[in-house]
Protein backbone atom coordinates (compact mmCIF):
# COMPACT_ATOMS: atom_id res chain seq x y z
CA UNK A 1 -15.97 -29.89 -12.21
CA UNK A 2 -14.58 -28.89 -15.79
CA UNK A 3 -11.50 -26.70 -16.16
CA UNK A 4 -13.50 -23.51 -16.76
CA UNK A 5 -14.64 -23.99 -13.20
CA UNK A 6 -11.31 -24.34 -12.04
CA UNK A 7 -9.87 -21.24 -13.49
CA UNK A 8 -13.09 -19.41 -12.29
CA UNK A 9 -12.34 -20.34 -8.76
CA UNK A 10 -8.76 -19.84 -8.92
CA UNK A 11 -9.26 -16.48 -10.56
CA UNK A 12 -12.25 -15.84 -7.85
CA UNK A 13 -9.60 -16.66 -4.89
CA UNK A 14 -7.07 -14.66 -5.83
CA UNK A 15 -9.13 -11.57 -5.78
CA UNK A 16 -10.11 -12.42 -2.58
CA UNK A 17 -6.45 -12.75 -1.47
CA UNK A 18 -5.53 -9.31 -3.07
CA UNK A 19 -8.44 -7.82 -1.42
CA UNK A 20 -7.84 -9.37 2.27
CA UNK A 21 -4.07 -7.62 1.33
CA UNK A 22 -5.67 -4.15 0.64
CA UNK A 23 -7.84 -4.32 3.48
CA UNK A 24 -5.32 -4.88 5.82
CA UNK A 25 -3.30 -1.91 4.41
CA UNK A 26 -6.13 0.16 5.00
CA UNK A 27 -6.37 -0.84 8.39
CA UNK A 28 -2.55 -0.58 9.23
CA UNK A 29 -2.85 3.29 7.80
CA UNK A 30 -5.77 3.75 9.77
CA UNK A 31 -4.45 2.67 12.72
CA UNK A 32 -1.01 4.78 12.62
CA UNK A 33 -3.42 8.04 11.67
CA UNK A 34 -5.60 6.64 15.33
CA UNK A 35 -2.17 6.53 16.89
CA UNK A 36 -1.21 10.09 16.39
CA UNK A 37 1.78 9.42 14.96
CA UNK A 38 4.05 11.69 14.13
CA UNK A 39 4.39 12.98 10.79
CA UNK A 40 7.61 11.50 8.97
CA UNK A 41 6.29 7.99 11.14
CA UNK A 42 3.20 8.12 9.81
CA UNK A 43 5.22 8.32 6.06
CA UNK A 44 6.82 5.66 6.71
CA UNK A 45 3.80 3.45 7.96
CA UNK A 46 1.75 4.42 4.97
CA UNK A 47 4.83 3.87 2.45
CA UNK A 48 5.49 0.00 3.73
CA UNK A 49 1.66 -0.51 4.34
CA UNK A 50 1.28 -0.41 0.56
CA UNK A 51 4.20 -1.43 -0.85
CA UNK A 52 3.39 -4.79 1.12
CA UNK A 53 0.15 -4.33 0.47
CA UNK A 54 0.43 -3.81 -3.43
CA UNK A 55 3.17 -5.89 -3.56
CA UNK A 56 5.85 -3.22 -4.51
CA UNK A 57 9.62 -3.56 -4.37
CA UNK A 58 9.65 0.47 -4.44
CA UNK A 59 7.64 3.08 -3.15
CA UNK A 60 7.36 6.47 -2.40
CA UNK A 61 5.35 9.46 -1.57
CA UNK A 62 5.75 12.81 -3.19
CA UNK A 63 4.20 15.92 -1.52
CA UNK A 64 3.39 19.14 -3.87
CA UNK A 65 5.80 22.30 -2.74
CA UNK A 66 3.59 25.37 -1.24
CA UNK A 67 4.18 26.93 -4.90
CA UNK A 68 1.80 24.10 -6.72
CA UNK A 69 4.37 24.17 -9.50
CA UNK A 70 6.73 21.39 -8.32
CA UNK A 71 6.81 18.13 -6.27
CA UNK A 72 9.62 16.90 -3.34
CA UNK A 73 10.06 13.28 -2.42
CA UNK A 74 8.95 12.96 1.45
CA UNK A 75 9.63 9.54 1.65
CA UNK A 76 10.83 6.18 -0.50
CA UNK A 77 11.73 2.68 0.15
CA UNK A 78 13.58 0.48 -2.02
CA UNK A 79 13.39 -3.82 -1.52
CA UNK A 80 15.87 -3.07 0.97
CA UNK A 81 13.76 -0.97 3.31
């Protein structure tokens, strides 16, 4: 096996590795929406769903105010939760 192989293979399983990571994301979100949840729970569930996911230190979601024109933060997580 030559060393183009090898890189293809390495390359080849860490896409799979990212995917299996965004798969289970999806199902963790999935899950907390099957749960009924409530809202601000369900934030939080989909916030450290994808920052593990992803693989983010940081993440937050930002909701759009009933006036279209502006945005509020509804949720965030630094490394330290």
């Amino acid at each position: 096996m030559g060393q183009s192989d090898k890189k293809k293979i390495q390359h080849l399983l860490k896409a799979q590795r990212i995917q299996k990571h965004q798969i289970l994301m999806y199902q963790k979100v999935m899950e907390g929406i099957r749960q009924d949840l409530e809202f601000k729970n369900l934030l939080k569930l989909i916030v450290r769903s994808v920052s593990q996911g992803l693989g983010f230190k940081r993440a937050g979601i930002f909701l759009v105010e009933p006036d279209g024109k502006s945005i509020r933060l509804a949720l965030g997580i630094d490394k330290k939760g």
